[in-house]
N, C-alpha and C. Protein backbone atom coordinates (compact mmCIF):
# COMPACT_ATOMS: atom_id res chain seq x y z
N UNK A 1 -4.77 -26.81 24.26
CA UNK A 1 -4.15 -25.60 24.74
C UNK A 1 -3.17 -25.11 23.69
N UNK A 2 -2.70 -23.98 23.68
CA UNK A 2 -2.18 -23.33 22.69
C UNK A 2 -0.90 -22.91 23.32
N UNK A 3 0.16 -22.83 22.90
CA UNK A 3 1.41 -22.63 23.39
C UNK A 3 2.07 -21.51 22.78
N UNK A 4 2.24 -20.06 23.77
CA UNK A 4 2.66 -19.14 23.03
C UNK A 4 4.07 -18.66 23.44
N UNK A 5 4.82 -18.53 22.17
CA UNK A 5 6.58 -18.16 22.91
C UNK A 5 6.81 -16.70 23.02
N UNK A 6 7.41 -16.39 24.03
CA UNK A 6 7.99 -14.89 24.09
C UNK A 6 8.90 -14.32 23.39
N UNK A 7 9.40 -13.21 23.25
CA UNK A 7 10.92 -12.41 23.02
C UNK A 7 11.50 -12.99 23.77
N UNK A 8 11.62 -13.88 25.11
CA UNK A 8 12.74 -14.16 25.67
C UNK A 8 12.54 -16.05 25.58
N UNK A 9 13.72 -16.46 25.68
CA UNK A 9 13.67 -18.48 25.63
C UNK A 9 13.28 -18.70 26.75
N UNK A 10 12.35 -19.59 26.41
CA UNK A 10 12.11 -20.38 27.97
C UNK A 10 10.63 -19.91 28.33
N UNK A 11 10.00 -18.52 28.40
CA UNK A 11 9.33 -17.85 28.78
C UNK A 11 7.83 -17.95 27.89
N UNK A 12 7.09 -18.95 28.58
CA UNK A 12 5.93 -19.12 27.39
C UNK A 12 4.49 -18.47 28.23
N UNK A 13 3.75 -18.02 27.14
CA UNK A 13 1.74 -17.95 27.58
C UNK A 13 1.69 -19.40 27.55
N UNK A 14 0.78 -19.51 27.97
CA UNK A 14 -0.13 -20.58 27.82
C UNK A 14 -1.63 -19.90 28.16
N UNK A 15 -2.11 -20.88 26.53
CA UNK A 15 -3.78 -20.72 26.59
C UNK A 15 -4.32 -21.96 26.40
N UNK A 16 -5.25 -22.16 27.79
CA UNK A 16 -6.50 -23.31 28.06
C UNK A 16 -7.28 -23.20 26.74
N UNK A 17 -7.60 -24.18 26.56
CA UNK A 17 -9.03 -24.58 25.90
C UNK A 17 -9.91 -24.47 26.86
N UNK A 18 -10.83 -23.64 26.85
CA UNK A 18 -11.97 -23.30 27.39
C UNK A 18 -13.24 -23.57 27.08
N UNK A 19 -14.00 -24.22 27.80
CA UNK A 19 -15.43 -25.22 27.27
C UNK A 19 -16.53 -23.90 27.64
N UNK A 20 -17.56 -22.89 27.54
CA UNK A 20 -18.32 -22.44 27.55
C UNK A 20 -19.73 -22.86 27.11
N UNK A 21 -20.68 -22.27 28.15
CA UNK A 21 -22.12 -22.85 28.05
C UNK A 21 -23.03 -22.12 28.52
N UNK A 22 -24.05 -21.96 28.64
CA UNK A 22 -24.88 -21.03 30.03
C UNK A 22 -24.46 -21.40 31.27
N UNK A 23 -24.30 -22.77 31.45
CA UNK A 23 -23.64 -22.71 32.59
C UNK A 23 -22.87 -22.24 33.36
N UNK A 24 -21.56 -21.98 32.01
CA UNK A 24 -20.01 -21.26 32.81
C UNK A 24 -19.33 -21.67 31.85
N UNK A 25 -18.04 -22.06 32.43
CA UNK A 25 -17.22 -22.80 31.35
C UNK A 25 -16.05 -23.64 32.62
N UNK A 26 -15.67 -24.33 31.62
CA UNK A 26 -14.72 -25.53 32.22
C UNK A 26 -13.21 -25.52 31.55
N UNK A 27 -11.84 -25.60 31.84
CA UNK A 27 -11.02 -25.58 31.33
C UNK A 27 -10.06 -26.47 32.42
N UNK A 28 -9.08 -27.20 31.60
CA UNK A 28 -8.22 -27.84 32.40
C UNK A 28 -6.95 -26.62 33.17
N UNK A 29 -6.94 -26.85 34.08
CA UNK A 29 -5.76 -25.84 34.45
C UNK A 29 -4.46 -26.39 34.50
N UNK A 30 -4.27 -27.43 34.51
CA UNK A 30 -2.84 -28.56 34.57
C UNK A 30 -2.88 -29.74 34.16
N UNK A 31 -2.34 -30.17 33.17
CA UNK A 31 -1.97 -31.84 33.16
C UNK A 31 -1.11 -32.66 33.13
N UNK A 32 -0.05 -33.26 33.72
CA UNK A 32 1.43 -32.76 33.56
C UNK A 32 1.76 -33.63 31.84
N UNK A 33 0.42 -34.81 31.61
CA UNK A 33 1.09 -34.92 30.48
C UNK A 33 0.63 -34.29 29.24
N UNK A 34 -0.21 -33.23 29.25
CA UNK A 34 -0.10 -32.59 28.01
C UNK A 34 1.13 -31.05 28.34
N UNK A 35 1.10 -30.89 29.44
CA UNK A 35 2.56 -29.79 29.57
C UNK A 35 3.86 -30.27 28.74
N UNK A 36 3.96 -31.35 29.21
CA UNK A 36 5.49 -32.10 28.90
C UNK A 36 5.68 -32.17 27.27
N UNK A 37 4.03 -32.67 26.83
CA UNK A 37 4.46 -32.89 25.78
C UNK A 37 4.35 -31.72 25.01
N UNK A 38 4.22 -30.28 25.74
CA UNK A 38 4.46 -29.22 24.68
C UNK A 38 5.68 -28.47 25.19
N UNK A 39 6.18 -29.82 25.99
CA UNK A 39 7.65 -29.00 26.41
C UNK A 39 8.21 -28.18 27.56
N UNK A 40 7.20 -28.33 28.46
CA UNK A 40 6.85 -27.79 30.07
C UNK A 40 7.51 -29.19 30.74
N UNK A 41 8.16 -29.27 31.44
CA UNK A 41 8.78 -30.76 32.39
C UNK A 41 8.95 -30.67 33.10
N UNK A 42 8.28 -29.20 33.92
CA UNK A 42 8.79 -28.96 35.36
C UNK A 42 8.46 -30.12 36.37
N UNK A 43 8.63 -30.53 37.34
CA UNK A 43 8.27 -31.57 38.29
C UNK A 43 7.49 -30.38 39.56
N UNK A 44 6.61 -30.20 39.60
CA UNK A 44 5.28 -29.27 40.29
C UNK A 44 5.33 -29.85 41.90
N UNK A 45 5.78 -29.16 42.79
CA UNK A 45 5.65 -29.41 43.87
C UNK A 45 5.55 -28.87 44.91
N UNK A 46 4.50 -27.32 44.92
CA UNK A 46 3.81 -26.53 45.37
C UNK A 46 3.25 -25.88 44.96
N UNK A 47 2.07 -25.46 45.42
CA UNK A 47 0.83 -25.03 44.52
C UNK A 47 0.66 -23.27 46.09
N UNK A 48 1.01 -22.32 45.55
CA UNK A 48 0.62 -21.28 46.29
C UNK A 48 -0.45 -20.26 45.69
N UNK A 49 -1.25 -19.76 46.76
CA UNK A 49 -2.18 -18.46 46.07
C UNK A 49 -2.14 -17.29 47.42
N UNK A 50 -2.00 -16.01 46.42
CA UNK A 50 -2.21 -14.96 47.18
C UNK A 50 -3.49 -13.73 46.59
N UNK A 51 -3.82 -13.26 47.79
CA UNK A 51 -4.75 -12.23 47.37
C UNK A 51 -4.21 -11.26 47.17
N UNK A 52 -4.53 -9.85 46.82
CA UNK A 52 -4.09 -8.36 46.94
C UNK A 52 -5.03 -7.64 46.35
N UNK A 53 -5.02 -6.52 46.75
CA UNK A 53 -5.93 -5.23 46.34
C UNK A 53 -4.78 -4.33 45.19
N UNK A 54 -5.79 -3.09 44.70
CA UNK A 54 -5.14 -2.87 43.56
C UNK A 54 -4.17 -1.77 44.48
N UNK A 55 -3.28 -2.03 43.33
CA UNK A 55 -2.26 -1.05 43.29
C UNK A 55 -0.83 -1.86 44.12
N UNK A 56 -1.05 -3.29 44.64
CA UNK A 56 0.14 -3.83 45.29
C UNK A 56 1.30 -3.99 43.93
N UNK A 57 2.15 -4.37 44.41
CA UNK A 57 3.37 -4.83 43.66
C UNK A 57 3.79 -5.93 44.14
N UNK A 58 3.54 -6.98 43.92
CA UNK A 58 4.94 -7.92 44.88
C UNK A 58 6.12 -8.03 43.80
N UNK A 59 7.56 -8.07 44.41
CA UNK A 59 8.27 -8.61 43.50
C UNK A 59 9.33 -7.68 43.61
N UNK A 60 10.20 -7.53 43.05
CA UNK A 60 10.63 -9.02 42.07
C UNK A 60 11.23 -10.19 43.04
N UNK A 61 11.08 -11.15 43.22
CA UNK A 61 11.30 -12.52 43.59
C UNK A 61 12.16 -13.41 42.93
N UNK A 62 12.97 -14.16 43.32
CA UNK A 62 13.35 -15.67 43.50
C UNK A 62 14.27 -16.08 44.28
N UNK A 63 14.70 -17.44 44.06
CA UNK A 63 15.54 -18.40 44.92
C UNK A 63 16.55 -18.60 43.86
N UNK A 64 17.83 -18.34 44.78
CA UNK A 64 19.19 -18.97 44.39
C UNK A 64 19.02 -20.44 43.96
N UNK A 65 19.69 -20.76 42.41
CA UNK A 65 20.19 -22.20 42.81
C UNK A 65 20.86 -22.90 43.48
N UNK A 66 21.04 -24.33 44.17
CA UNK A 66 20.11 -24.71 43.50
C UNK A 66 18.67 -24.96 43.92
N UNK A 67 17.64 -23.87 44.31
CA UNK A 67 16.73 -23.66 44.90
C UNK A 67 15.63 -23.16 43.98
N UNK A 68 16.00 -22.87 43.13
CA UNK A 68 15.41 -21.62 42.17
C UNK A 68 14.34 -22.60 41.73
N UNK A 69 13.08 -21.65 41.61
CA UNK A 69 12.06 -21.97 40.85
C UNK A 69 11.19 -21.69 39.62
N UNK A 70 10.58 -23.01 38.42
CA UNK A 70 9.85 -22.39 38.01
C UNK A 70 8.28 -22.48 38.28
N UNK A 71 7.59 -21.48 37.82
CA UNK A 71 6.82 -21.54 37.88
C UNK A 71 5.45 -21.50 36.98
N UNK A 72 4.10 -21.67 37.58
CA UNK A 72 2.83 -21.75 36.33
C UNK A 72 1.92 -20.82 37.02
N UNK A 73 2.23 -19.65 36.86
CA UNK A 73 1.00 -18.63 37.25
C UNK A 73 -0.42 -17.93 36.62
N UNK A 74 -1.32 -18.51 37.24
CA UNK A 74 -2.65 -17.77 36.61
C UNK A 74 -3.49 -17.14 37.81
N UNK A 75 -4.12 -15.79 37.18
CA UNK A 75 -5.10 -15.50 37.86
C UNK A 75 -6.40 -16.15 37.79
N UNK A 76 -7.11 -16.41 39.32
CA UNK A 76 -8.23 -16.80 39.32
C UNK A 76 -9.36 -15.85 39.45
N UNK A 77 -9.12 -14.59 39.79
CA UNK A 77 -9.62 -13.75 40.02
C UNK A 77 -9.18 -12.53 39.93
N UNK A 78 -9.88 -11.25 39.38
CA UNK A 78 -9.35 -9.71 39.08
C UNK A 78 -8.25 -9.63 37.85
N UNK A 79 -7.22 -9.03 37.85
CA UNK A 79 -6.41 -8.71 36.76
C UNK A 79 -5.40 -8.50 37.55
N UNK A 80 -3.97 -8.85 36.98
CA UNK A 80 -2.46 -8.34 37.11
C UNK A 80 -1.58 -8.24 35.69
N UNK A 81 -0.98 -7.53 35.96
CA UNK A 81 0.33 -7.47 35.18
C UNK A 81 1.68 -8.41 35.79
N UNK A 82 1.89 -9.60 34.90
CA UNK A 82 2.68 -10.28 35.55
C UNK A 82 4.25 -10.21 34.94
N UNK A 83 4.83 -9.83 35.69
CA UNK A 83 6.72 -10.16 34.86
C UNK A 83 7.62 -10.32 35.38
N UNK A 84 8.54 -10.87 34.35
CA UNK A 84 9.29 -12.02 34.84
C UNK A 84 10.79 -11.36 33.91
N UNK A 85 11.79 -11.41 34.98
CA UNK A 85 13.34 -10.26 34.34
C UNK A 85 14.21 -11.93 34.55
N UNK A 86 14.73 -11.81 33.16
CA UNK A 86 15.60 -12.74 32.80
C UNK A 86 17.41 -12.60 33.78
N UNK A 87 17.49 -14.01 34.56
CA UNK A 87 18.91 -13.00 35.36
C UNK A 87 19.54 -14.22 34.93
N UNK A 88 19.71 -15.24 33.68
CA UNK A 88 20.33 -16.04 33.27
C UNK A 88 21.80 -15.71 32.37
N UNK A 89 22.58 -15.64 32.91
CA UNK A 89 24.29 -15.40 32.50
C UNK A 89 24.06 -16.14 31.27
N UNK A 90 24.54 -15.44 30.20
CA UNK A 90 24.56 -15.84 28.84
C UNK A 90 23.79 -16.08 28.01
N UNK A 91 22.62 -15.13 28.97
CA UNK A 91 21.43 -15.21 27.64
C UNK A 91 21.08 -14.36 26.78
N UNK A 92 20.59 -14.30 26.02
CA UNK A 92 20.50 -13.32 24.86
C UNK A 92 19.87 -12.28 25.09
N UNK A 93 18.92 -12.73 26.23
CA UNK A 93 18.17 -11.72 26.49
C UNK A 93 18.30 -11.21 28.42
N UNK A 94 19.65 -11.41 29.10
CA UNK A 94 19.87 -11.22 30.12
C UNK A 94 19.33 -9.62 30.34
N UNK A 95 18.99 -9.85 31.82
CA UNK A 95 18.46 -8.23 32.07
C UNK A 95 17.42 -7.80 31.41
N UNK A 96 16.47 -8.00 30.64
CA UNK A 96 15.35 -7.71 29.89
C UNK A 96 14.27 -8.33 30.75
N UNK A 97 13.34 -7.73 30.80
CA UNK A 97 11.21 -8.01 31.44
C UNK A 97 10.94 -7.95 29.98
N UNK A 98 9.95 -9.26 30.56
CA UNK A 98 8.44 -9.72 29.58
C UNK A 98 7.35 -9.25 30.71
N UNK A 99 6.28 -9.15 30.05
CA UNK A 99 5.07 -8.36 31.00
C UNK A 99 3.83 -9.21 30.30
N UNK A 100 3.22 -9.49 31.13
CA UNK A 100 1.59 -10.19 30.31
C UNK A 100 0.78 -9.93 31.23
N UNK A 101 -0.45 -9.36 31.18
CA UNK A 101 -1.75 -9.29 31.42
C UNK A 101 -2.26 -10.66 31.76
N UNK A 102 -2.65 -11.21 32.74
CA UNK A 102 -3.48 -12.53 32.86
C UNK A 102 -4.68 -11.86 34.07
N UNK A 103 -5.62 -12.32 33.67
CA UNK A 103 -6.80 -12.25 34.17
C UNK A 103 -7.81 -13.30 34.19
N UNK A 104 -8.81 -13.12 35.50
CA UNK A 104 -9.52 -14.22 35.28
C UNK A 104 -10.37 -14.50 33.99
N UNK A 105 -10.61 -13.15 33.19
CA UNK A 105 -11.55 -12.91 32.01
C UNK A 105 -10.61 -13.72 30.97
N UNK A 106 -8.78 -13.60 30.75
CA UNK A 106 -8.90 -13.92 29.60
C UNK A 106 -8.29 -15.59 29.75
N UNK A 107 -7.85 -15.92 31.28
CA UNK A 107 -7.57 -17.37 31.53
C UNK A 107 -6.16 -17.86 31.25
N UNK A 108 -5.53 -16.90 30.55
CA UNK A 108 -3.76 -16.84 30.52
C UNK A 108 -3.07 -17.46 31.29
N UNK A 109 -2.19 -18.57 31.30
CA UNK A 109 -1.26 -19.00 32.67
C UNK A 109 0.29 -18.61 31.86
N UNK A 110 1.34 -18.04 32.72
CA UNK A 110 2.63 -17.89 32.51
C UNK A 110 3.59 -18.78 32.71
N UNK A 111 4.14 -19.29 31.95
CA UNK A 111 5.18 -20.39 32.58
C UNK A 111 6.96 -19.48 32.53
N UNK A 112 7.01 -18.96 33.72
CA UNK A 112 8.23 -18.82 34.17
C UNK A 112 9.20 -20.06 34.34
N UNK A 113 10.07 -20.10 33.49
CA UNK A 113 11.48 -21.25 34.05
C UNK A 113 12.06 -20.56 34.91
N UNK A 114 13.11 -21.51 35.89
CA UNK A 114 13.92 -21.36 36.99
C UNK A 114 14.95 -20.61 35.97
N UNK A 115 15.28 -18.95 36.56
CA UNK A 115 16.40 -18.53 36.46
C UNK A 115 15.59 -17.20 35.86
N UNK A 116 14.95 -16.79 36.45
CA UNK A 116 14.09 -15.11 36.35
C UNK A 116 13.31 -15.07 37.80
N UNK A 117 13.57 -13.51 37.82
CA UNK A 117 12.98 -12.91 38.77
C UNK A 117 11.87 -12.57 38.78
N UNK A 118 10.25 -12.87 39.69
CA UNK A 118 9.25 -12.63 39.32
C UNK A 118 8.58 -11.56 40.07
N UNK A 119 7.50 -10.91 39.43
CA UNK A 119 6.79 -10.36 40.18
C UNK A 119 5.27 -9.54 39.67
N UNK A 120 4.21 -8.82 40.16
CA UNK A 120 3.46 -8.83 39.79
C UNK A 120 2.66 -7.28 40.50
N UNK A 121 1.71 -6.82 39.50
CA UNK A 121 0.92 -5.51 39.80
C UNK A 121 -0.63 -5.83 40.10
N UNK A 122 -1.19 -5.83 40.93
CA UNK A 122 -2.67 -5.82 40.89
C UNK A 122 -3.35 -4.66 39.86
N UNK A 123 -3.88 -5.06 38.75
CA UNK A 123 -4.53 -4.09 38.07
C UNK A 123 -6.40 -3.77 38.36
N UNK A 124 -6.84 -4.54 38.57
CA UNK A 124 -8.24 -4.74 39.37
C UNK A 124 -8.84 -4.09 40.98
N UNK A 125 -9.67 -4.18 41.19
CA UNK A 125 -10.15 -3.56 42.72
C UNK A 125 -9.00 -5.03 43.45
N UNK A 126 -9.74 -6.14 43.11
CA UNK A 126 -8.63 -6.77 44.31
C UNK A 126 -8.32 -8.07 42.77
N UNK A 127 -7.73 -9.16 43.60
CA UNK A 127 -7.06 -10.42 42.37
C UNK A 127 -6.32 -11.24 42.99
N UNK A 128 -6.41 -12.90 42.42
CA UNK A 128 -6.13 -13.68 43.42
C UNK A 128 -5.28 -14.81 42.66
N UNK A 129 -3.91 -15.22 43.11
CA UNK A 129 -3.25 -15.33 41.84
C UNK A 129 -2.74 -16.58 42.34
N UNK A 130 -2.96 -17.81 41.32
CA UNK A 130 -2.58 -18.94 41.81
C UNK A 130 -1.25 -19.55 41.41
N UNK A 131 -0.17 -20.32 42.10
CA UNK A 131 1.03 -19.98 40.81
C UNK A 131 2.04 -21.43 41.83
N UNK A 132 2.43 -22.89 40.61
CA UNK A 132 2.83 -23.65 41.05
C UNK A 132 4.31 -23.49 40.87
N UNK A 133 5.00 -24.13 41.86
CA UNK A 133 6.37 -24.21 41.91
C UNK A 133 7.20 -25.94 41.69
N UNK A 134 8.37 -25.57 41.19
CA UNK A 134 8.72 -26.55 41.05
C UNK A 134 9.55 -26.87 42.40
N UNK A 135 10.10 -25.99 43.07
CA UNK A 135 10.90 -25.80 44.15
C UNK A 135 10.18 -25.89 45.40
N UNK A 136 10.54 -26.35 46.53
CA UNK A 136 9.95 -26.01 47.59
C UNK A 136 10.70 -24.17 47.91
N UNK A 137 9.54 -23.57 48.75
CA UNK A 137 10.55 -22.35 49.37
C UNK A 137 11.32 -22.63 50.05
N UNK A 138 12.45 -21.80 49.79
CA UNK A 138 13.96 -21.67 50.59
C UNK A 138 14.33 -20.44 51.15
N UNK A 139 14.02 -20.44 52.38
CA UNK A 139 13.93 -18.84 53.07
C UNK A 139 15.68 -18.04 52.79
N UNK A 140 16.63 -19.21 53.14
CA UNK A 140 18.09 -18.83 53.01
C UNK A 140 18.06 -18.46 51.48
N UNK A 141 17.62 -19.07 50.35
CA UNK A 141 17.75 -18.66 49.08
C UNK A 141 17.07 -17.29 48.53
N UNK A 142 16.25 -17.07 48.91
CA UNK A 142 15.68 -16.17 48.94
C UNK A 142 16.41 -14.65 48.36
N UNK A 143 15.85 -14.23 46.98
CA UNK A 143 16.67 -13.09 46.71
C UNK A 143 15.69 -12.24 45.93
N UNK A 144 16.10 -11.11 46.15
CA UNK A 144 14.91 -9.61 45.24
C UNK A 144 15.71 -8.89 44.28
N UNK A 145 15.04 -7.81 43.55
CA UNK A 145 15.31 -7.00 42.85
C UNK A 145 14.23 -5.89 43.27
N UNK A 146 14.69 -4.58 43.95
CA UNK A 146 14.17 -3.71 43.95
C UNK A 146 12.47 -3.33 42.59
N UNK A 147 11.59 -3.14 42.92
CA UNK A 147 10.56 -3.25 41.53
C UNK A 147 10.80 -2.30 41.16
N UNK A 148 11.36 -0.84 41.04
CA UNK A 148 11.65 0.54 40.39
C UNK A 148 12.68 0.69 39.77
N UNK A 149 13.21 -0.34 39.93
CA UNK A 149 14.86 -0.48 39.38
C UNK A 149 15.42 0.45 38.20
N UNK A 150 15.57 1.58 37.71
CA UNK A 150 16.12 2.40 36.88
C UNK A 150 16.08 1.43 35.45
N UNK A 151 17.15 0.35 35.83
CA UNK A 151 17.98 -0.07 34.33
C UNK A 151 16.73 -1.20 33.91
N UNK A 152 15.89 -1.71 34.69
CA UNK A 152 14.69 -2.36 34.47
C UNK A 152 13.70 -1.77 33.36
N UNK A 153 13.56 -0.55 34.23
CA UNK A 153 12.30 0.15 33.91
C UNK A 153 10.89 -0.37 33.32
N UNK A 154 10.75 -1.22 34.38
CA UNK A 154 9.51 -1.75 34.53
C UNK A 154 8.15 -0.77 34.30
N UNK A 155 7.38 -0.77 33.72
CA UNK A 155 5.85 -0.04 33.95
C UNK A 155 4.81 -0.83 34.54
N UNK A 156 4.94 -0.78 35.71
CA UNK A 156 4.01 -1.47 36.57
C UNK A 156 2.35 -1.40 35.88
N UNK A 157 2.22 -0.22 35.36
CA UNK A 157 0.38 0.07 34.91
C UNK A 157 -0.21 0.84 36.27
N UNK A 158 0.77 1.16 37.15
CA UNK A 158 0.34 1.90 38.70
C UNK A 158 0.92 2.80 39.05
N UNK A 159 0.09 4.09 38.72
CA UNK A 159 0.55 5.04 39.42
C UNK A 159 1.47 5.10 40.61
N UNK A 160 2.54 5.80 40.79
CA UNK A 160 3.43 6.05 42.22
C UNK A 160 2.74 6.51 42.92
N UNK A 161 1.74 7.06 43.50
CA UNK A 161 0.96 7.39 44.55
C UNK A 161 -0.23 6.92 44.79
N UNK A 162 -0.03 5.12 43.84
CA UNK A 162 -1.21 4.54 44.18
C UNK A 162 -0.39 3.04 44.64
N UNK A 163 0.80 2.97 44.32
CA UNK A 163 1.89 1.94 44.38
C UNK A 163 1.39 1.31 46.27
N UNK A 164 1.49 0.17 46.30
CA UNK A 164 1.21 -0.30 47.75
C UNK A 164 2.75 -1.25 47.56
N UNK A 165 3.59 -1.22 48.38
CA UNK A 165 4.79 -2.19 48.43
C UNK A 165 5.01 -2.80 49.73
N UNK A 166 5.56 -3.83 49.62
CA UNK A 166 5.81 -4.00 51.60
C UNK A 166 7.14 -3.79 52.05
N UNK A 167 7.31 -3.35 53.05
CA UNK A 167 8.80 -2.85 53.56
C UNK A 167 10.06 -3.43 52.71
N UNK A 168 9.97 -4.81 53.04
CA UNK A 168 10.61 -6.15 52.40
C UNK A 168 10.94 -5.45 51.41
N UNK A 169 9.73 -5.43 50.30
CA UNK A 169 10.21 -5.55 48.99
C UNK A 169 10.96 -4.27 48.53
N UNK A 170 10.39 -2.88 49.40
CA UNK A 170 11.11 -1.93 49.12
C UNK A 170 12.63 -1.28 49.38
N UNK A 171 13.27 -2.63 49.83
CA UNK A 171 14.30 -1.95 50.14
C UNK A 171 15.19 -3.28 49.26
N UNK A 172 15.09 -3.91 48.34
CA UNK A 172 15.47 -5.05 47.96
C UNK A 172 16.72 -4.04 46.97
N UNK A 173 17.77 -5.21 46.70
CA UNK A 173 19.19 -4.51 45.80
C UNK A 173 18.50 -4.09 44.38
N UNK A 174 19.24 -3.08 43.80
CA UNK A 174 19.09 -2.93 42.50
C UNK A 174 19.52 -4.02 41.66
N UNK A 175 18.88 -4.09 40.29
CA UNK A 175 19.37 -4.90 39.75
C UNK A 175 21.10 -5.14 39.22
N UNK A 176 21.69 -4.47 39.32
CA UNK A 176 23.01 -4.05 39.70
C UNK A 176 23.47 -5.00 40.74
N UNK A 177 23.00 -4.66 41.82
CA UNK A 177 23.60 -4.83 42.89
C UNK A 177 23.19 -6.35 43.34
N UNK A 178 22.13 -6.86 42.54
CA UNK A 178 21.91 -8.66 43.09
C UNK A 178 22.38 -9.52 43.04
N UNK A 179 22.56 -10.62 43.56
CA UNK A 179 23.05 -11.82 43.96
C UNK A 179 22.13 -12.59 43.21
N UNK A 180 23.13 -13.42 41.97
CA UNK A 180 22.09 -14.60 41.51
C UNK A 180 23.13 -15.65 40.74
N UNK A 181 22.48 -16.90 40.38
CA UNK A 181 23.72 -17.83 39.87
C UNK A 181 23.38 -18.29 39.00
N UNK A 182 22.54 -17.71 38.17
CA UNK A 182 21.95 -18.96 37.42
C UNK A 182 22.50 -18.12 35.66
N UNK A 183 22.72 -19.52 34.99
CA UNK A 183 23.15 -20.11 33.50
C UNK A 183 21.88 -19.96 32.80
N UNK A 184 22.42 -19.55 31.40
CA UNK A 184 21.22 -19.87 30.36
C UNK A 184 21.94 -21.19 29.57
N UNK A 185 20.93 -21.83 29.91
CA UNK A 185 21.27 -23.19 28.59
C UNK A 185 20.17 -23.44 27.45
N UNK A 186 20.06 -23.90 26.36
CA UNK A 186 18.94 -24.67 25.59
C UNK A 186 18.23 -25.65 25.95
């Protein structure tokens, strides 16, 4: 697997080695000891998947520490735009989105660390997105960032009159206005 770093610390691609044949192809999707040893050490202890049709948004998402999670997201199916807004006090890159394309075509997994807000665009008819946590969910921890957020300025890749949001997410604080605790360290 190939280990790719972002504009922001912490925030890596990851690309499978992918075995292809007439058959199909085969790729490992997790191992915790080749993660670790490229520097991934999360301790994995929920594995969630959701569906959606195009044009949803979920997001932006996470949990307060010390609740906060990271995570390993890949699509298994369709296309999204996945990103992840840095809300780590003293980081270089506080307040800034990374955005990546993962699809089932190109096999991309994201490794979000604990201390960013996540969230995601269906770019496909529908897409089915599998994504491990290090955290269990914590309903009390639980915190958003509005996805339209002005000082964000996110580009979802979705038209506003094709945008699908759920109540929830649409009324979440600006990024301004959120509640979060988390440190940038090395």
């Amino acid at each position: 697997m190939e280990i790719i770093k972002t504009s922001i610390p912490n925030l890596l691609i990851i690309k499978p080695e992918v075995f292809s044949d007439p058959r199909g192809f085969f790729l490992e999707a997790f191992a915790e000891n080749r993660y670790k040893e490229a520097g991934i050490s999360s301790n994995f202890v929920q594995d969630n998947i959701s569906k959606s049709s195009y044009g949803v948004i979920r997001g932006l998402h996470y949990q307060l520490a010390p609740y906060s999670q990271s995570k390993l997201i890949h699509a298994l199916e369709g296309k999204i735009l996945d990103v992840a807004v840095d809300l780590r006090k003293n980081s270089p890159t506080f307040g800034q989105h990374y955005a990546v394309e993962l699809s089932a075509e190109n096999k991309l997994q994201f490794f979000i660390p604990q201390g960013f807000a996540h969230g995601f665009s269906v770019l496909s008819e529908t897409a089915i997105v599998s994504y491990k946590c290090d955290n269990y969910y914590s309903q009390e921890a639980e915190r958003g960032i509005v996805y339209n957020d002005a000082k964000l300025n996110i580009n979802w890749q979705i038209p506003a009159d094709k945008a699908i949001i759920s109540s929830k997410d649409s009324i979440l604080p600006s990024f301004k206005e959120a509640e979060h605790n988390f440190v940038f360290s090395i």
